[in-house]
Structures are given as C-alpha cells and as structure tokens.
C-alpha atoms as a PDB file:
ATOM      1  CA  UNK A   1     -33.122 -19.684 -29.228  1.00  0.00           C
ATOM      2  CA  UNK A   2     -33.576 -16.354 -27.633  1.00  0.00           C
ATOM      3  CA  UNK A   3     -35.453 -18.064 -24.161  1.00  0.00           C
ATOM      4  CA  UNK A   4     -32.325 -20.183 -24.097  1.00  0.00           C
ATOM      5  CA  UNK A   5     -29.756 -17.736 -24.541  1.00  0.00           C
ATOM      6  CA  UNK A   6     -32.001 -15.725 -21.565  1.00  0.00           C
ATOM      7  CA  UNK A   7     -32.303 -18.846 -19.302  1.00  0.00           C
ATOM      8  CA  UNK A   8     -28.142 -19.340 -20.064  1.00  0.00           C
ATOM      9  CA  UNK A   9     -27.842 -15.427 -18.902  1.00  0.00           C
ATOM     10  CA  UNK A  10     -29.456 -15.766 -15.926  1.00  0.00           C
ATOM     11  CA  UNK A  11     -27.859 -19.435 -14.735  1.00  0.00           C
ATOM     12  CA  UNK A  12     -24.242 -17.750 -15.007  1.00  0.00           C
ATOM     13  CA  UNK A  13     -25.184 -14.395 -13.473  1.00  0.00           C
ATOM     14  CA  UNK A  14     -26.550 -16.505 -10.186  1.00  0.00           C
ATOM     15  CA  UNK A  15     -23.409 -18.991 -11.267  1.00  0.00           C
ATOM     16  CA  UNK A  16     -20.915 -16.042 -10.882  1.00  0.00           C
ATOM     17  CA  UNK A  17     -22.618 -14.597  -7.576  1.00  0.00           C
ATOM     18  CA  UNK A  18     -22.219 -17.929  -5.992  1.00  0.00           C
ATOM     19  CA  UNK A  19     -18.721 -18.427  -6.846  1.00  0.00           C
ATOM     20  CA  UNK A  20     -17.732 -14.889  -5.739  1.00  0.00           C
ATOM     21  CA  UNK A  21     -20.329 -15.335  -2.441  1.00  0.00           C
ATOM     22  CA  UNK A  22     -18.237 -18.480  -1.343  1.00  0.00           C
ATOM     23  CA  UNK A  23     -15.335 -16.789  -1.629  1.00  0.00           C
ATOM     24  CA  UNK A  24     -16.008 -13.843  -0.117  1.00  0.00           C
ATOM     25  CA  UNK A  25     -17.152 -16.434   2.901  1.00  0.00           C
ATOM     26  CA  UNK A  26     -13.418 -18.512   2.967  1.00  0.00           C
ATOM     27  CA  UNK A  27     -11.917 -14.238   3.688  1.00  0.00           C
ATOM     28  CA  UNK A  28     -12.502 -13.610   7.528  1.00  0.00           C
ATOM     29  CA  UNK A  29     -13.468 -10.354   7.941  1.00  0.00           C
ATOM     30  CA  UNK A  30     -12.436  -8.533  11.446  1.00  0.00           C
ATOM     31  CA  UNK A  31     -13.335  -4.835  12.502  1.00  0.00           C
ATOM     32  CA  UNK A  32     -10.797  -2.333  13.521  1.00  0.00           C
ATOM     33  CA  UNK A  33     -10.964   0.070  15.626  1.00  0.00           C
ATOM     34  CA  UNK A  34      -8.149   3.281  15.939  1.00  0.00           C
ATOM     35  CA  UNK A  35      -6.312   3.982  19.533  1.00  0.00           C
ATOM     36  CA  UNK A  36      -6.105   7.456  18.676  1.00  0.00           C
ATOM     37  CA  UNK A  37      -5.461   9.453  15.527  1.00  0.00           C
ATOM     38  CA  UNK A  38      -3.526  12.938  15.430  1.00  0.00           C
ATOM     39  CA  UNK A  39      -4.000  16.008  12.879  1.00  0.00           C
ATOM     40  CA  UNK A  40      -0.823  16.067  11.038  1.00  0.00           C
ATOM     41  CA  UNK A  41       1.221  19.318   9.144  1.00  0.00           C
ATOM     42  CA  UNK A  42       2.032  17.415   6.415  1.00  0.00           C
ATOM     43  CA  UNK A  43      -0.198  18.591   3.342  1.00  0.00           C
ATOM     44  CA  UNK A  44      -2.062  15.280   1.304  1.00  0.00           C
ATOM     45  CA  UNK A  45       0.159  12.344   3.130  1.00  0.00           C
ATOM     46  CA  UNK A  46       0.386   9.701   0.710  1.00  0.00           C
ATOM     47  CA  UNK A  47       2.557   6.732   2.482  1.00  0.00           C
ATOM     48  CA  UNK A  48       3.925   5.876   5.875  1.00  0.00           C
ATOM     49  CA  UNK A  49       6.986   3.294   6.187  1.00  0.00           C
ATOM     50  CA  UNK A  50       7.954   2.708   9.966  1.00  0.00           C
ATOM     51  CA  UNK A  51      11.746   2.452  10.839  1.00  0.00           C
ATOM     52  CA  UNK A  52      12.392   0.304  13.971  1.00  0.00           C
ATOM     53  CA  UNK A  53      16.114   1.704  14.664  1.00  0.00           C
ATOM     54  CA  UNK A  54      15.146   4.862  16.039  1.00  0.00           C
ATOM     55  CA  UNK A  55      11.200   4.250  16.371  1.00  0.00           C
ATOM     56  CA  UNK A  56      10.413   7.011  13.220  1.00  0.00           C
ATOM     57  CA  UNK A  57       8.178   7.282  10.724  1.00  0.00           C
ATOM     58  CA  UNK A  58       9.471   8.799   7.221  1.00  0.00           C
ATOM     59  CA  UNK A  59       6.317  10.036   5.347  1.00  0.00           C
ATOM     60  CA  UNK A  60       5.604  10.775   1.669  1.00  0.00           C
ATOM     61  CA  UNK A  61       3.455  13.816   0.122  1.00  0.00           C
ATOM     62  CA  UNK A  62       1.374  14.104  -3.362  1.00  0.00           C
ATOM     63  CA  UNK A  63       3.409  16.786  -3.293  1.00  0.00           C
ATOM     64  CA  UNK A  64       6.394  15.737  -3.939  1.00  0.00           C
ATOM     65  CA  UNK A  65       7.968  15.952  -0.144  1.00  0.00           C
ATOM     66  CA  UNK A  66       9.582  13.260   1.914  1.00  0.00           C
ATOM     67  CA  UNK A  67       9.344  14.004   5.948  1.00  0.00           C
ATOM     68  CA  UNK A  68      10.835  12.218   9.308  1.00  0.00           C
ATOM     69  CA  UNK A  69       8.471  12.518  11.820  1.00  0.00           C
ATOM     70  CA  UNK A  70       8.093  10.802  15.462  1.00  0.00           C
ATOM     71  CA  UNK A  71       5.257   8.017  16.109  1.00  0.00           C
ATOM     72  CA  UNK A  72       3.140  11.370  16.790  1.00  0.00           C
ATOM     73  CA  UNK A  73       3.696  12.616  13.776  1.00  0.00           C
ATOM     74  CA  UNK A  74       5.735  15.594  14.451  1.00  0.00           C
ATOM     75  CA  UNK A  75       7.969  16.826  11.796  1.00  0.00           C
ATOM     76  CA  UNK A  76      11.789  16.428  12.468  1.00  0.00           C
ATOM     77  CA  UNK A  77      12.777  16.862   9.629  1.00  0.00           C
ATOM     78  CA  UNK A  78      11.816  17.560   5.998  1.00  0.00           C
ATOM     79  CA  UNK A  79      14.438  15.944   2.584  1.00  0.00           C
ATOM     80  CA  UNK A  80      15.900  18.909   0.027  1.00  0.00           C
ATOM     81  CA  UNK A  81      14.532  16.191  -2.786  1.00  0.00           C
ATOM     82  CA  UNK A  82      11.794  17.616  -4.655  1.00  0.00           C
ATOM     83  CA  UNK A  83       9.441  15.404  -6.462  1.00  0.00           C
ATOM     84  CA  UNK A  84       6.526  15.511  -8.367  1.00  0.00           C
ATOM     85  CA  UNK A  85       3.767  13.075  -6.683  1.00  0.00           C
ATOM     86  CA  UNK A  86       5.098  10.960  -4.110  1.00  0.00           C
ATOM     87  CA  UNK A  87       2.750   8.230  -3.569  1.00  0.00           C
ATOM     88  CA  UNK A  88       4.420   5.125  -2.107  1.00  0.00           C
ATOM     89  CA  UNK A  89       7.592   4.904   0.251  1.00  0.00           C
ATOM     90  CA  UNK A  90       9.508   1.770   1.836  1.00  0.00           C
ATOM     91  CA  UNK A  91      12.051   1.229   4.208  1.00  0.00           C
ATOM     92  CA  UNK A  92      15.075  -1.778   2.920  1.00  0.00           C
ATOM     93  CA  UNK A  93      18.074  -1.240   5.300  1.00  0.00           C
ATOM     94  CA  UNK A  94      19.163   2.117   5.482  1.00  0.00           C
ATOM     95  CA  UNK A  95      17.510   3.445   1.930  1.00  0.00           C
ATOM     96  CA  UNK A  96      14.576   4.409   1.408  1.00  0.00           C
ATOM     97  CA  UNK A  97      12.790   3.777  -1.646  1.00  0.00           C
ATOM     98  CA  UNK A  98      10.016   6.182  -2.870  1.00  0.00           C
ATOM     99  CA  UNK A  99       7.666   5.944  -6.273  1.00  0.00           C
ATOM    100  CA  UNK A 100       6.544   8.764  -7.981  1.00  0.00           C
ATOM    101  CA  UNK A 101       3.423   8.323  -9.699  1.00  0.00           C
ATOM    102  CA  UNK A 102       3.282  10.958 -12.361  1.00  0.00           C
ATOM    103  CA  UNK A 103       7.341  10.771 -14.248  1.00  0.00           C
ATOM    104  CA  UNK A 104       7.796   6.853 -13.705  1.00  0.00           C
ATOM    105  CA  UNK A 105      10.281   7.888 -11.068  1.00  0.00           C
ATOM    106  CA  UNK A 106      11.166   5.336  -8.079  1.00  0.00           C
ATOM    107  CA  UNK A 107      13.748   7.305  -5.866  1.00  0.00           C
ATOM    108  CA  UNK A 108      16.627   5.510  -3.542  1.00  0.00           C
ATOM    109  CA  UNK A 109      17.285   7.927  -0.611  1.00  0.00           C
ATOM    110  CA  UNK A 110      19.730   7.336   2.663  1.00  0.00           C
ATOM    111  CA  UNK A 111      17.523   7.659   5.737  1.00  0.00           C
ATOM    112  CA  UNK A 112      20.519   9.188   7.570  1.00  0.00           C
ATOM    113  CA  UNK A 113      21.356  12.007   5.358  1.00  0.00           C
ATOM    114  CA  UNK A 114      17.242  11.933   3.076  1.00  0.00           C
ATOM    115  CA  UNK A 115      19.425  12.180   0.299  1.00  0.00           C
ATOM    116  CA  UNK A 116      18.976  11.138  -3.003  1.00  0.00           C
ATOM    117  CA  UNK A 117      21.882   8.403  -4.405  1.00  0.00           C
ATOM    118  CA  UNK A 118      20.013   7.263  -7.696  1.00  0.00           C
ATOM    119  CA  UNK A 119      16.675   7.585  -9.636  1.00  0.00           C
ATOM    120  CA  UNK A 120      15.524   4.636 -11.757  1.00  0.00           C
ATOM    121  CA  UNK A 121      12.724   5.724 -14.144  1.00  0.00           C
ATOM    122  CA  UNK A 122      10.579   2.897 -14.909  1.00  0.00           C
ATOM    123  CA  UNK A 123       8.029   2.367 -17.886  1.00  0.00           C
ATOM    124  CA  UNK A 124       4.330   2.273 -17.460  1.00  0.00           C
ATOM    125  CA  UNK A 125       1.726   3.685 -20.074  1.00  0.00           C
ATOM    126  CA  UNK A 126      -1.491   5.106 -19.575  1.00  0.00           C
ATOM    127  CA  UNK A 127      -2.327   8.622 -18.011  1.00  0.00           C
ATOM    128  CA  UNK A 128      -0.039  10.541 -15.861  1.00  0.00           C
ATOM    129  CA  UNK A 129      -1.539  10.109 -12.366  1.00  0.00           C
ATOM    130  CA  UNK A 130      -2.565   6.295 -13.806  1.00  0.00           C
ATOM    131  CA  UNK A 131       0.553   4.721 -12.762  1.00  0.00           C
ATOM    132  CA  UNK A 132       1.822   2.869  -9.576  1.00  0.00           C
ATOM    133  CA  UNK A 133       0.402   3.701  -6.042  1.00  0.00           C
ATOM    134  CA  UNK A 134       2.445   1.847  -3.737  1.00  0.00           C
ATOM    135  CA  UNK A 135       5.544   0.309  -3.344  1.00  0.00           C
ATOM    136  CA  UNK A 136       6.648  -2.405  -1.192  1.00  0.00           C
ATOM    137  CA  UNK A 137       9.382  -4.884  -1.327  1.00  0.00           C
ATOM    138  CA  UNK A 138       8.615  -8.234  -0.187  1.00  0.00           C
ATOM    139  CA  UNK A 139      11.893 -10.697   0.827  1.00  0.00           C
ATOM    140  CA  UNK A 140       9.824 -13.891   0.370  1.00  0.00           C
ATOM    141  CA  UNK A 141      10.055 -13.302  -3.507  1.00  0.00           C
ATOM    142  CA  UNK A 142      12.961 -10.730  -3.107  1.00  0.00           C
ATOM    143  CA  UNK A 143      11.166  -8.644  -5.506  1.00  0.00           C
ATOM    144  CA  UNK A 144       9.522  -4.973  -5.638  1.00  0.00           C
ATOM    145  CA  UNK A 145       5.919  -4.732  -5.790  1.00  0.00           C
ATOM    146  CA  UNK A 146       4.474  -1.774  -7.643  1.00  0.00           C
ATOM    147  CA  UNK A 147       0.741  -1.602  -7.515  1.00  0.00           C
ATOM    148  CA  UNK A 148      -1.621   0.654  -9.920  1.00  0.00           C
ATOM    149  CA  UNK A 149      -4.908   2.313  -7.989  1.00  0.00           C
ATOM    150  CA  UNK A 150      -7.360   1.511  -9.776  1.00  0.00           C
ATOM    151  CA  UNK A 151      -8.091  -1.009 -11.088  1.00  0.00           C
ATOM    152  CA  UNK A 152      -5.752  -2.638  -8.809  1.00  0.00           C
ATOM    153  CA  UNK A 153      -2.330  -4.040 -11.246  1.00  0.00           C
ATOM    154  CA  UNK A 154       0.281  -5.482  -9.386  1.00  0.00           C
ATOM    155  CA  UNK A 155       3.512  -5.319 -11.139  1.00  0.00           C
ATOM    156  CA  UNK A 156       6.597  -7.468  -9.405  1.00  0.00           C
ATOM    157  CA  UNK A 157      10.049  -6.481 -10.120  1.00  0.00           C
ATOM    158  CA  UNK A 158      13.421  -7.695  -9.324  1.00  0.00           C
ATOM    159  CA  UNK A 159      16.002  -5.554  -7.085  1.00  0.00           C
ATOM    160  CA  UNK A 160      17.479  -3.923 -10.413  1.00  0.00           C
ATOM    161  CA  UNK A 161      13.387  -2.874 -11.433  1.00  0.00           C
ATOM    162  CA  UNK A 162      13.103  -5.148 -14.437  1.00  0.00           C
ATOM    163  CA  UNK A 163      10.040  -6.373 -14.858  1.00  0.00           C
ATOM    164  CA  UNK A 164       8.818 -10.082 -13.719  1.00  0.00           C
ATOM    165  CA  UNK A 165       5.058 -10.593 -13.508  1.00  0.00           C
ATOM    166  CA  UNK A 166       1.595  -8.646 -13.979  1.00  0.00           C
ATOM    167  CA  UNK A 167      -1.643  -9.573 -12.838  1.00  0.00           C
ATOM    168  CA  UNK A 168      -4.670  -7.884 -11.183  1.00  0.00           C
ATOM    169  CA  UNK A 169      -5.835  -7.848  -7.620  1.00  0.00           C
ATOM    170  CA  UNK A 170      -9.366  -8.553  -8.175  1.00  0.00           C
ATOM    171  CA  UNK A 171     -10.780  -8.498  -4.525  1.00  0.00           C
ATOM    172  CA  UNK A 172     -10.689  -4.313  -3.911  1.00  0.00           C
ATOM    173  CA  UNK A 173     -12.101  -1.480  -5.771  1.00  0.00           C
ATOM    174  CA  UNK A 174      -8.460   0.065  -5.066  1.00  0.00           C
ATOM    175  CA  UNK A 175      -5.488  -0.599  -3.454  1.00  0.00           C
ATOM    176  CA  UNK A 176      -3.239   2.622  -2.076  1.00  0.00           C
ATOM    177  CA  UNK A 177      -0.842   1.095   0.269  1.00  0.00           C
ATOM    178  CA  UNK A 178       1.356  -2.118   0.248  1.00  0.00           C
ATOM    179  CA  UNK A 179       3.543  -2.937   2.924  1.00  0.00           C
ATOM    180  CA  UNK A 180       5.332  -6.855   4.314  1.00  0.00           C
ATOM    181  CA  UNK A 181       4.830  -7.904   7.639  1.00  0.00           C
ATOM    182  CA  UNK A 182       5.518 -11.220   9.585  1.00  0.00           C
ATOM    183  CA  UNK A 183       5.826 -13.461   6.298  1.00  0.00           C
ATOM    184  CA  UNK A 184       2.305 -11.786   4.687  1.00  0.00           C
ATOM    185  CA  UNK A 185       1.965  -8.348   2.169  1.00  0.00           C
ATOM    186  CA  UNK A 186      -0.570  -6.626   3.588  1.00  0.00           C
ATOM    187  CA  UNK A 187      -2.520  -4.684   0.952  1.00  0.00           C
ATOM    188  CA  UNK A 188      -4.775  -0.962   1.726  1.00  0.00           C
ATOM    189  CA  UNK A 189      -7.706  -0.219   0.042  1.00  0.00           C
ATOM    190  CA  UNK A 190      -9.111   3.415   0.594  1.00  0.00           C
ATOM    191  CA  UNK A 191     -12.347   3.001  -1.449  1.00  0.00           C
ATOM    192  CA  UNK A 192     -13.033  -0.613   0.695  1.00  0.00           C
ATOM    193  CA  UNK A 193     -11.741   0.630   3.855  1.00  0.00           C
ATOM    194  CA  UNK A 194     -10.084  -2.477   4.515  1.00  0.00           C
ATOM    195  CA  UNK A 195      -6.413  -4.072   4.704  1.00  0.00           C
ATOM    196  CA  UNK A 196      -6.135  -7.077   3.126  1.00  0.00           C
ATOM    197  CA  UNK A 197      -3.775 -10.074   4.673  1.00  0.00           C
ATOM    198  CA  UNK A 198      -2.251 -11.532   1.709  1.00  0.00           C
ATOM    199  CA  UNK A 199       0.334 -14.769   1.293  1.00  0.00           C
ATOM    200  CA  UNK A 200       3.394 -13.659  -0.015  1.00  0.00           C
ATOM    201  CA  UNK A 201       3.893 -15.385  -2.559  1.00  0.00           C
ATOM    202  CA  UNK A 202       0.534 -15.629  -4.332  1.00  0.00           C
ATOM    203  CA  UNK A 203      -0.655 -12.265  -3.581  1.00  0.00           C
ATOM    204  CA  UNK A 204      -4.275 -13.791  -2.790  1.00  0.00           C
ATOM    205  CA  UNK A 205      -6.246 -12.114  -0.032  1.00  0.00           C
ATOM    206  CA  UNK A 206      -6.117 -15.056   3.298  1.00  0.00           C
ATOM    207  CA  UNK A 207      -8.082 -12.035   5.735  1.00  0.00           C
ATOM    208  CA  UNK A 208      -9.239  -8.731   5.512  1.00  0.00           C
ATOM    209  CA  UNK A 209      -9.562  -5.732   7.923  1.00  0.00           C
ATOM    210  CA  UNK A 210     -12.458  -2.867   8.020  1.00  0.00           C
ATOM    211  CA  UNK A 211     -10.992   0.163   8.932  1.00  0.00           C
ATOM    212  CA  UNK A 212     -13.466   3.536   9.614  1.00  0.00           C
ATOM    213  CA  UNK A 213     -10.847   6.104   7.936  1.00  0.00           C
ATOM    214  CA  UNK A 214     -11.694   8.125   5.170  1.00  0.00           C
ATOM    215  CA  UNK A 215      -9.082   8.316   2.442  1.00  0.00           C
ATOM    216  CA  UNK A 216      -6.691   6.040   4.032  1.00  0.00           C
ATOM    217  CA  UNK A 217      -3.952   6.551   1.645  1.00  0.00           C
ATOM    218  CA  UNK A 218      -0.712   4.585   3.514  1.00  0.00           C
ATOM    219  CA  UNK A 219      -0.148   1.735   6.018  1.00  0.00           C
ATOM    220  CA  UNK A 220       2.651   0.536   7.997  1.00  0.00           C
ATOM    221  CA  UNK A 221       3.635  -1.677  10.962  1.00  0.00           C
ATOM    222  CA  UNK A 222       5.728  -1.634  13.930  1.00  0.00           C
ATOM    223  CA  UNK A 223       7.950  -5.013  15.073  1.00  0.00           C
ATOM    224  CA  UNK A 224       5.266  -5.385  17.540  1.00  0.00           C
ATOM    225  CA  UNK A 225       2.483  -5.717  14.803  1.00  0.00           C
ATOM    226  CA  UNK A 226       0.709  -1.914  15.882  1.00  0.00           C
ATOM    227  CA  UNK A 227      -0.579   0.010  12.800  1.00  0.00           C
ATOM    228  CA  UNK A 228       0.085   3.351  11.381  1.00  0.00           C
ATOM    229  CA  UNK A 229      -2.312   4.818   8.576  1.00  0.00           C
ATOM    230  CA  UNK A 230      -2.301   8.242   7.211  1.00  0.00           C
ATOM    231  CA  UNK A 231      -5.505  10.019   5.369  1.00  0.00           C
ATOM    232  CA  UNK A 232      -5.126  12.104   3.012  1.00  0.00           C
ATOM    233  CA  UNK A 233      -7.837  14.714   2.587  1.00  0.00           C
ATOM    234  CA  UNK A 234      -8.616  14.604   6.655  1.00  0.00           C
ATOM    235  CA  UNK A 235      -4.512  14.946   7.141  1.00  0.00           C
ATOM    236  CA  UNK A 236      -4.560  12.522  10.108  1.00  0.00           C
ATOM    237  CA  UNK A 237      -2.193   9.497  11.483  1.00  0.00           C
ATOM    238  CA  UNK A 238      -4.107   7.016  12.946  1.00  0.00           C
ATOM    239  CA  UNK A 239      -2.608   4.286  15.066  1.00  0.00           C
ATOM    240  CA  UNK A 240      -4.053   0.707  15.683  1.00  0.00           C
ATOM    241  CA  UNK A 241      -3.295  -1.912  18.169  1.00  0.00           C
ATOM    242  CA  UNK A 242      -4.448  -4.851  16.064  1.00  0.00           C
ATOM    243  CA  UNK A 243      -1.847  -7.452  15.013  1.00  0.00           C
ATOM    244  CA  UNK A 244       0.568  -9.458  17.830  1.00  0.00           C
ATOM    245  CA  UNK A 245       4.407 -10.657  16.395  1.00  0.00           C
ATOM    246  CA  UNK A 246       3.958 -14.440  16.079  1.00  0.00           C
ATOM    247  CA  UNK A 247       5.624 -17.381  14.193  1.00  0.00           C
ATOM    248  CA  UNK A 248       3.134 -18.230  12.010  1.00  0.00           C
END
C-alpha cells in the first residue's frame, strides 16, 4: 500500500507540472524595455492613474498623499486629504477613486478641486496592511475591482461597493496594480515583474509582460497605449512605449 500511495504521489506531482507547464506555454510572454525613467519627490509612490483631458498623472502615496503631477512627474499640485496608506487610485470621469489599505477606506475625490465628496468604508478581515492593493474599475462588467497583494484575491464590486464575486488570481506571486485598457484589465505584479493582459470578463491571464523594475508598485496607460509605472523603494516613473490603440 505504501509503494502505491508513493507511485500515486509522484504521477500527480509530474501530473500537476504538466498541466501548469502547458499553460504557462498557451501565455505569450514579451520583454519590455523602459524609454526612460525619472527620480520622482514623491516619498513610497503606490499607484499611477493617467488622465487624458489635460495629459496628467494623479499619483497615490503609502503615505497617505494624493499628488497631480505632469507626464515627468513633477508635482503640481499636492490634495489637503490625509490618509492613512494609499495604495490604489483610478480615474472614472471627473472623480477619482482611491483605496486605502489599512481602515477599509475607498475615497471619491474631484480631480478639479482633489477634494474629498464621500468615503465608503468597506469590510475586509485579516491584518491591517492585508487588505486590497489596487483598485480599478472595469466598464465591461461595470464593476470595481479590489485586489489583495498577496496571495492575489480579487474582489468585484458594483458602483455602490457591495460585494459580487471572490476568487483568486492564481498565475502571480502578487499583484500591486490593476488598471482597464482597450477592452482588457491589465494586472501588475511587483514580485513577477510582469503585467499581465487579462479578458475582462474572466479575469484569466491571455499575455504577460516582463518588466526590469524593482518594486513596481502602479501601472497606467495613455489613449495611445504608452505605459507609466512607478517604484516604490527606487522612487522612479518609468515610461514604456509598448502597446498601439487597436480594435481588437
């Protein structure tokens, strides 16, 4: 009995490194490479979210700060709201919606004025800097996605934050960024280095891209398909020229 429980061990170990070869072969893989990346003034920068009406970037801290900044980076200005651990940010019309990790918090805040209109707390357990990410809204299933580190939990919401669905992103080590692009969420993983091209509506990884930054904590994407990433411990903004505007 104990040779065939052995032999049965072994046969689904190489079983289960098959299965997860193959699909790791059906995942093209492309290499990155940055234009140029800038040293930035903004202490442990978190999340980047791209706004195409006056070609700014707002950008989050762990520390609790929002900036506006131009596609160098620059600060032009810095938000009076004081948070706790800002770790994702997105851009829906003119409000931008930020997540703070450690009190549950996701802010609403006017871009114009980078004040605050409403606070919605929302309920996750586990440890205080154990909680959501990212945030991203994504218009195919016109819900919010909230995403835990590590392991990576994706969490969907509707546009009032109740909760719809739960499951787990089993293809990165961690994910720190989610933002939609051009019909696909496109998902960050700092520990991987990659960004992971995912359909919309199932969430599952269709391509992935290496990236050579170190503690890439936040993505985002011009309407032209150019990439902005921030680190967080080397305080940089990197930008990419890597994905073209199509119709697919």
């Amino acid at each position: 009995m104990g040779k065939f429980r052995y032999s049965f061990a072994v046969a689904l170990s190489i079983f289960i490194s098959l299965s997860f070869a193959n699909a790791k072969e059906k995942t093209k893989e492309t290499q990155l490479k940055a234009k140029w990346h800038k040293t930035l003034s903004i202490p442990e920068s978190s999340d980047v979210v791209f706004d195409s009406t006056n070609n700014h970037l707002y950008i989050v801290s762990d520390r609790g700060a929002l900036y506006e900044t131009d596609t160098a980076g620059i600060i032009l200005r810095k938000s009076k709201l004081e948070g706790l651990d800002f770790e994702g940010i997105d851009l829906l019309g003119d409000q931008l919606y930020i997540s703070d990790e450690t009190p549950r918090k996701v802010y609403c805040v006017n871009k114009h004025t980078l004040e605050q209109p409403w606070v919605k707390q929302i309920q996750w357990g586990g440890a205080l800097n154990k909680a959501y990410e990212t945030i991203c809204y994504n218009p195919v299933t016109k819900r919010f996605i909230l995403i835990a580190e590590a392991p990576p939990v994706i969490v969907e919401y509707d546009t009032a934050f109740n909760k719809i669905d739960q499951h787990y992103f089993k293809y990165a080590r961690d994910i720190n960024s989610a933002k939609f692009f051009n019909g696909f969420v496109y998902l960050l993983s700092s520990k991987d280095r990659k960004i992971f091209k995912c359909n919309a509506t199932t969430l599952e990884p269709l391509e992935s891209y290496i990236i050579n930054v170190y503690n890439a904590e936040g993505l985002c994407f011009t309407p032209q398909g150019n990439i902005y990433v921030v680190s967080d411990d080397w305080q940089r903004l990197y930008y990419f020229e890597a994905f073209k505007k199509s119709t697919e």
